[in-house]
N, C-alpha and C. Protein backbone atom coordinates (compact mmCIF):
# COMPACT_ATOMS: atom_id res chain seq x y z
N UNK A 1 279.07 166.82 160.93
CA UNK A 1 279.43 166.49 162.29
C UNK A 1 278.84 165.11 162.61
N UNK A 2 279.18 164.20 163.05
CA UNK A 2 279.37 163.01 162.92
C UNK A 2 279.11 162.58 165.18
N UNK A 3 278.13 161.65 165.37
CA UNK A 3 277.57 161.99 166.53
C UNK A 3 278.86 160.53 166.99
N UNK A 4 279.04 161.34 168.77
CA UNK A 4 279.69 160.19 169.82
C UNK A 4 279.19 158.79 169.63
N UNK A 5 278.34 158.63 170.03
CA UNK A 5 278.15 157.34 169.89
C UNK A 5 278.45 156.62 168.76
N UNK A 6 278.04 157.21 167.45
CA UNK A 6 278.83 156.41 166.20
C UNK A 6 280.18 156.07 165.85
N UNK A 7 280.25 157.06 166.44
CA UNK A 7 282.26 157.47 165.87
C UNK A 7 282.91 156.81 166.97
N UNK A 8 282.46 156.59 168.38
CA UNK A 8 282.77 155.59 169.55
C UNK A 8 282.78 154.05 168.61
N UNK A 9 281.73 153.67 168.19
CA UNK A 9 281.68 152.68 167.58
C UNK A 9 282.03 152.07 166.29
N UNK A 10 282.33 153.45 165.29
CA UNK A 10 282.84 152.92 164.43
C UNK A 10 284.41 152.94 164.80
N UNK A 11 285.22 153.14 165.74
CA UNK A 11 286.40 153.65 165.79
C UNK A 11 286.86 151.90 165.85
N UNK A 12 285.83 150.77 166.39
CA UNK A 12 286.10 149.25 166.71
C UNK A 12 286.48 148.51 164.85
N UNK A 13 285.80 149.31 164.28
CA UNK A 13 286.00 148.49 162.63
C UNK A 13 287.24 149.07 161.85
N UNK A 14 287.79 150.64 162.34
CA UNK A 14 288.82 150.90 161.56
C UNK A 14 289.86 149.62 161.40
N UNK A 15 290.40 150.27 160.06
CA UNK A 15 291.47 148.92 159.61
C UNK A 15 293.23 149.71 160.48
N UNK A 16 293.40 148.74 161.55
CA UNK A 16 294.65 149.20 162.34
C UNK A 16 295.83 149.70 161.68
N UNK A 17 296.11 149.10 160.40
CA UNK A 17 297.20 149.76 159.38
C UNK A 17 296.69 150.76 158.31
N UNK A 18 296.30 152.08 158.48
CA UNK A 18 295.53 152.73 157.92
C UNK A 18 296.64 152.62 156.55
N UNK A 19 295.60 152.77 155.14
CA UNK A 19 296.10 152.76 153.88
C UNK A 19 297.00 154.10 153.83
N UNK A 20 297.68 153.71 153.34
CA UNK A 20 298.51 155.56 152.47
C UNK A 20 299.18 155.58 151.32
N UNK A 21 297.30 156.30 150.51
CA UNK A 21 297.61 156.90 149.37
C UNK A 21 297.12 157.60 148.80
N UNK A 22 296.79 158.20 147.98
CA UNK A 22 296.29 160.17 147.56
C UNK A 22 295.89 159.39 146.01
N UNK A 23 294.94 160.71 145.71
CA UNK A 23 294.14 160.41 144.17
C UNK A 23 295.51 160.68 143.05
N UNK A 24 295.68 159.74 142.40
CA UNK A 24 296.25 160.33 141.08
C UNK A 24 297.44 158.76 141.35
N UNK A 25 297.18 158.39 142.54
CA UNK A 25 298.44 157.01 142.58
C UNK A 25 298.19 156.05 141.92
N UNK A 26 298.90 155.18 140.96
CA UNK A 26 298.69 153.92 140.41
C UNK A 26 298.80 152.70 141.81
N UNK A 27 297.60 152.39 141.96
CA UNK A 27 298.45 151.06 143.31
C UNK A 27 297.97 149.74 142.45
N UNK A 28 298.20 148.42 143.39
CA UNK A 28 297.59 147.68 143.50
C UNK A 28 297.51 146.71 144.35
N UNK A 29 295.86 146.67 144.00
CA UNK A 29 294.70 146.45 145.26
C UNK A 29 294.36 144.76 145.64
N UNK A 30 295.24 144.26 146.28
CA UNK A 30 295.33 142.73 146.69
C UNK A 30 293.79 142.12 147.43
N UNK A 31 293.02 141.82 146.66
CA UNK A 31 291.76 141.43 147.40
C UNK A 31 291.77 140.06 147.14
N UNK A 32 290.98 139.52 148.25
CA UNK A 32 290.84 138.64 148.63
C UNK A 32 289.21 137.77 148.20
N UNK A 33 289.26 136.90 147.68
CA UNK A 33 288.43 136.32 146.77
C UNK A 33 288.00 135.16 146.95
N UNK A 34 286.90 134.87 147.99
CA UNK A 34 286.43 132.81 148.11
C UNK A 34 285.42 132.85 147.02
N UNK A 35 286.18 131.60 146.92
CA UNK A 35 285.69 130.12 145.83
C UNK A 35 285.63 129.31 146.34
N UNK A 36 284.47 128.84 146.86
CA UNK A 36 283.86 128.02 147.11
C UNK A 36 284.41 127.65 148.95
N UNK A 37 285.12 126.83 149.32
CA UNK A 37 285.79 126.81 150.95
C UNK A 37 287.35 127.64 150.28
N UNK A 38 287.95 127.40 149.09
CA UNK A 38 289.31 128.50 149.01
C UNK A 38 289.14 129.96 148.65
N UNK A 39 290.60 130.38 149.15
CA UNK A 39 290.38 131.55 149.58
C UNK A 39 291.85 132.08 148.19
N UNK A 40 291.64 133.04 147.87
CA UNK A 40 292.86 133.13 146.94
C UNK A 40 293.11 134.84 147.26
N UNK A 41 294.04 135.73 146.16
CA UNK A 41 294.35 136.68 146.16
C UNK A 41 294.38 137.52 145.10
N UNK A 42 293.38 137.94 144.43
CA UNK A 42 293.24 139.02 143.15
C UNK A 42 294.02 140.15 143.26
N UNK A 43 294.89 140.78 142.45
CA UNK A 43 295.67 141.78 142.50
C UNK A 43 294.50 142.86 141.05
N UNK A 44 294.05 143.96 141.46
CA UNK A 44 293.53 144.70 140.71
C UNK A 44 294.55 145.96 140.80
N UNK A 45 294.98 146.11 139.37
CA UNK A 45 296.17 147.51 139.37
C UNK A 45 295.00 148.73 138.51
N UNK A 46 295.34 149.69 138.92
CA UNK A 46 294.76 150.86 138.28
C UNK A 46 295.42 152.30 138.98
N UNK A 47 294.86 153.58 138.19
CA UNK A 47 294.88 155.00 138.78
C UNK A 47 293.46 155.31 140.19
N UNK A 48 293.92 155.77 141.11
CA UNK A 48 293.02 156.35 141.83
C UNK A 48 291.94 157.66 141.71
N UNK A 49 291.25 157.23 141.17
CA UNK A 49 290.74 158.65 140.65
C UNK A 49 289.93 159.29 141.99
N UNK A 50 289.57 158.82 143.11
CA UNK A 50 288.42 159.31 143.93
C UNK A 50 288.81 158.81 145.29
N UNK A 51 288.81 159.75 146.27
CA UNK A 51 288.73 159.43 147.78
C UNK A 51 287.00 159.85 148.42
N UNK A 52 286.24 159.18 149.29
CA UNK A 52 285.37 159.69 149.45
C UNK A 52 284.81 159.04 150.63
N UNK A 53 284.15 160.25 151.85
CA UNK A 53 283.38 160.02 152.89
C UNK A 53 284.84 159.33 153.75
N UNK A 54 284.45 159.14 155.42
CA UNK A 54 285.42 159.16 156.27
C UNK A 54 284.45 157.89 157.66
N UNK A 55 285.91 157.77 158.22
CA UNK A 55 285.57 156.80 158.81
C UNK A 55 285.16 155.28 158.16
N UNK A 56 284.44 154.61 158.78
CA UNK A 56 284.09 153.11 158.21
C UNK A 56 283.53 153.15 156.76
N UNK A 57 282.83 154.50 156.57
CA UNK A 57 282.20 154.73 155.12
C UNK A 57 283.18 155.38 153.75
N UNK A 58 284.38 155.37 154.27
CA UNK A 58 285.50 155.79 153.47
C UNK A 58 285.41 154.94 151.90
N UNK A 59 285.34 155.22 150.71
CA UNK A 59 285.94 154.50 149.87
C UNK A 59 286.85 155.32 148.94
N UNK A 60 287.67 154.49 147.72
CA UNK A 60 288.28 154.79 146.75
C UNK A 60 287.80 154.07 145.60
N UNK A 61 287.91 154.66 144.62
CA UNK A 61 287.54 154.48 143.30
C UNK A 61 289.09 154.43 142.55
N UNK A 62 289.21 153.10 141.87
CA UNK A 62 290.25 152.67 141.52
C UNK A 62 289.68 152.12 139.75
N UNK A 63 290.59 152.79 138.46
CA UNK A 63 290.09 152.64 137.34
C UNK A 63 291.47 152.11 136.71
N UNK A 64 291.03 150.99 135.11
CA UNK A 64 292.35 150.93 134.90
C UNK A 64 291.74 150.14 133.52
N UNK A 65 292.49 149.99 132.52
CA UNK A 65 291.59 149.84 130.72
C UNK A 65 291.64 147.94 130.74
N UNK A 66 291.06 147.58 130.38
CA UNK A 66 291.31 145.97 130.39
C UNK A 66 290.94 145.92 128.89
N UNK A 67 291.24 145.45 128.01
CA UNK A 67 290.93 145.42 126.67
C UNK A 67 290.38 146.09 126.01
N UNK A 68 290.32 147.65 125.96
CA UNK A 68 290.62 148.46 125.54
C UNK A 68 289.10 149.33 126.20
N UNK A 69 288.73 148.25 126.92
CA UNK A 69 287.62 149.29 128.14
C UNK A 69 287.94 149.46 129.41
N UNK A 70 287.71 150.73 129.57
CA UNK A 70 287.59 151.05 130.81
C UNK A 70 286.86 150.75 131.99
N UNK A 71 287.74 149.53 132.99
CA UNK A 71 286.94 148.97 134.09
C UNK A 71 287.25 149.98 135.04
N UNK A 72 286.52 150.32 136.19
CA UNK A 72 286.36 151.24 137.63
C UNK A 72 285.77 150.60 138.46
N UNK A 73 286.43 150.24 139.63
CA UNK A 73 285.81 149.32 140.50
C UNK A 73 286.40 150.00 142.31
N UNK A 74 284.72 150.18 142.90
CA UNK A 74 285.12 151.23 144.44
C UNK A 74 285.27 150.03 145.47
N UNK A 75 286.56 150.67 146.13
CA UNK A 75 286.44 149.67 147.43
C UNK A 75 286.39 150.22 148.59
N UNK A 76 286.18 149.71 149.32
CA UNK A 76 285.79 150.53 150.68
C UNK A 76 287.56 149.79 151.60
N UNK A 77 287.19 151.37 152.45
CA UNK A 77 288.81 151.45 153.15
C UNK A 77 289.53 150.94 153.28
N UNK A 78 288.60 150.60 154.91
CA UNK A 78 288.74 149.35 155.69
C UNK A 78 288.13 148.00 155.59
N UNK A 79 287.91 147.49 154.63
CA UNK A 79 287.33 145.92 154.29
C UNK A 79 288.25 144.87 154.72
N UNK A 80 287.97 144.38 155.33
CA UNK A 80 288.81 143.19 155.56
C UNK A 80 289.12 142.39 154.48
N UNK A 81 288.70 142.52 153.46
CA UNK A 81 288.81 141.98 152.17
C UNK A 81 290.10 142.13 151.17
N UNK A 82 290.43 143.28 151.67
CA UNK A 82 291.63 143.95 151.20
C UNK A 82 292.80 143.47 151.71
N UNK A 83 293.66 143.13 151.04
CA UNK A 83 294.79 141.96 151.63
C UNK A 83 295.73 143.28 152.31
N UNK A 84 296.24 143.82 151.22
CA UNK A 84 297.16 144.90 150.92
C UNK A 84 297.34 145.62 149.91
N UNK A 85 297.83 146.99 150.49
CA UNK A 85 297.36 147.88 148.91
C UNK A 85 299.12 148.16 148.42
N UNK A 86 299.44 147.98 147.66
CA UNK A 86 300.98 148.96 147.30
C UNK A 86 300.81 149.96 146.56
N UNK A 87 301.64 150.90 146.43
CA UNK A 87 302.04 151.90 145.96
C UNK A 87 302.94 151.77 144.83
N UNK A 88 301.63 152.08 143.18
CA UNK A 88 303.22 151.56 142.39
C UNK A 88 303.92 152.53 141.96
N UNK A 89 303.47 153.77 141.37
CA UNK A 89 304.15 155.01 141.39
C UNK A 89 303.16 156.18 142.36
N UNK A 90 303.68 157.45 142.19
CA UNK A 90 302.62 158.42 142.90
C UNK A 90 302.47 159.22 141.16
N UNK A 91 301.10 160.22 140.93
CA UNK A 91 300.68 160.80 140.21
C UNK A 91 300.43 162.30 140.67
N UNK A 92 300.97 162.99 139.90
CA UNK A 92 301.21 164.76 140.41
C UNK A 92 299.30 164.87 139.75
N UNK A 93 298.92 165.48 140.65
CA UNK A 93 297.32 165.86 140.49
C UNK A 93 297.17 167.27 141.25
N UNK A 94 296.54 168.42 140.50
CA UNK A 94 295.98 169.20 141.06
C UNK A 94 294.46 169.33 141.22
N UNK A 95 293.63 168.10 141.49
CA UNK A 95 292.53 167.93 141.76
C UNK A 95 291.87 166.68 142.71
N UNK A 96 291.07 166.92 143.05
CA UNK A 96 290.30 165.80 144.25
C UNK A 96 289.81 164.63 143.25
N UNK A 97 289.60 164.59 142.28
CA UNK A 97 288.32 163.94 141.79
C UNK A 97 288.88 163.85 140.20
N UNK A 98 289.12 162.50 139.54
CA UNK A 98 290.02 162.84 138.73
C UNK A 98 289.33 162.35 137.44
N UNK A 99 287.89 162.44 137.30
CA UNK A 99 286.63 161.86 136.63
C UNK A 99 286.92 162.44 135.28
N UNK A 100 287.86 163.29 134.92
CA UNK A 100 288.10 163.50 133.93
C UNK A 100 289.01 162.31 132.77
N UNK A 101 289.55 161.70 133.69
CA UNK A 101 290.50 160.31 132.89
C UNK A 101 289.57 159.96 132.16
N UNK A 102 288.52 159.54 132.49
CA UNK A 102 287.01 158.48 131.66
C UNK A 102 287.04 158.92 130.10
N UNK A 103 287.43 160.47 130.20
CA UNK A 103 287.05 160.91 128.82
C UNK A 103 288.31 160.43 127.76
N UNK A 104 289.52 160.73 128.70
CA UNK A 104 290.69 160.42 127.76
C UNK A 104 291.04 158.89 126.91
N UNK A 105 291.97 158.72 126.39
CA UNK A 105 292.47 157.60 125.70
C UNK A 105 294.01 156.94 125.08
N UNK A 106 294.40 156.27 125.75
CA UNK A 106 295.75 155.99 125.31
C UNK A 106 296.87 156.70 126.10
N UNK A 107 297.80 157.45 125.31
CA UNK A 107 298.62 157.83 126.21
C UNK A 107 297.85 159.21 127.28
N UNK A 108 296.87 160.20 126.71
CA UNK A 108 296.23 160.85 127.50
C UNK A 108 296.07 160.56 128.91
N UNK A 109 295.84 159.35 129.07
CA UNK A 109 295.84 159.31 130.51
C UNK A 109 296.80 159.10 131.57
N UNK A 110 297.66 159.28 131.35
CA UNK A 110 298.99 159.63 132.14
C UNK A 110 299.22 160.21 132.77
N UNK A 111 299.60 160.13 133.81
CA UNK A 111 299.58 161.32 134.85
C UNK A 111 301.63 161.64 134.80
N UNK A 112 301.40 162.67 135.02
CA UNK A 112 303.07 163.17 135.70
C UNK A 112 303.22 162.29 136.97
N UNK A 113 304.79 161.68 136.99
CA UNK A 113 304.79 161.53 138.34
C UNK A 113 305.16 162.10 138.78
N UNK A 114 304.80 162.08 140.17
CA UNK A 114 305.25 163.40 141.59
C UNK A 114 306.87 162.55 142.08
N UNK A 115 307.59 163.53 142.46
CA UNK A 115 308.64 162.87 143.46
C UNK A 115 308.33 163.28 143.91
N UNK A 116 309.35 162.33 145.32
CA UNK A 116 309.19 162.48 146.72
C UNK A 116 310.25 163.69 147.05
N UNK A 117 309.40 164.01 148.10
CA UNK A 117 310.50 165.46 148.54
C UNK A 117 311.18 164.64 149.34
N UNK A 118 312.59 165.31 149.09
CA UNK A 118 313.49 165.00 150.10
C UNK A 118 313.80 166.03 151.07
N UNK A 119 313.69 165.83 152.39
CA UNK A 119 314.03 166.95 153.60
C UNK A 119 315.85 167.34 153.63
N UNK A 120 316.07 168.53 153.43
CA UNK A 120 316.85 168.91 153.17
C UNK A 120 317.68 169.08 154.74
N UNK A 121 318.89 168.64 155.07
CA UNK A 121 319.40 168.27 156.48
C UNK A 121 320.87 169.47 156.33
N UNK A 122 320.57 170.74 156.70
CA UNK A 122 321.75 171.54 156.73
C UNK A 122 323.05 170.90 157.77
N UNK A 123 324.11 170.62 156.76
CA UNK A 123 325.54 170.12 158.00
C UNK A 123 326.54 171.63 157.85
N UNK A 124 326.64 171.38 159.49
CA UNK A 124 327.54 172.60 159.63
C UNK A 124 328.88 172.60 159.16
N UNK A 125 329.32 173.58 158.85
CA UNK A 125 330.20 173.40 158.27
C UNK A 125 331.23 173.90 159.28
N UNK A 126 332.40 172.49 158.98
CA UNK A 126 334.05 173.34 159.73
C UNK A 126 334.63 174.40 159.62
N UNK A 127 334.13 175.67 159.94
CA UNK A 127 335.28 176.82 159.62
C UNK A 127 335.29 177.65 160.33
């Protein structure tokens, strides 16, 4: 339980376009990077393995192999740092916490993708 006064105050730092995306999604994570007075745009792609804690203290844990190691790098929610996140596929997961990838290798780590449900729109019929 999380006290008024904080949650009054952290409600000023939420990021106004809240992110949307679930553990098991491949995105990628457009951050924003100064050098020196420039300002540029790093695109980090990976699987989501981890959602964690709420409000301003929210992060995700985003993993993905760079030469044949496994980099994992957490970002927090709402950072202003974060340009924009996309969505590159979604990943069918029956778990919160997906710390099991670390162990796998190669094609092992693959997730199923999930489709999107489509809402099914009954038309009446003429008869």
């Amino acid at each position: 339980m999380i006290n008024k006064l904080i949650q009054e105050v952290e409600t000023k730092f939420l990021r106004p376009d809240p992110l949307k995306f679930e553990v098991g999604d491949t995105v990628d994570v457009h951050c924003r990077i100064l050098e020196g007075t420039k300002e540029r745009i790093q695109v980090f792609t990976g699987i989501v393995l981890a959602r964690r804690g709420a409000g301003t203290r929210e992060t995700f844990t985003v993993r993905r192999i760079v030469g044949g190691e496994g980099v994992e790098r957490i970002f927090p929610v709402n950072s202003p740092k974060i340009a924009k996140l996309e969505v590159v596929r979604h990943g069918k997961t029956r778990r919160a916490k997906l710390y099991y990838l670390r162990k796998r290798v190669g094609k092992a780590t693959k997730l199923v993708q999930r489709r999107a449900r489509e809402d099914k729109v009954e038309v009446p019929s003429s008869e």
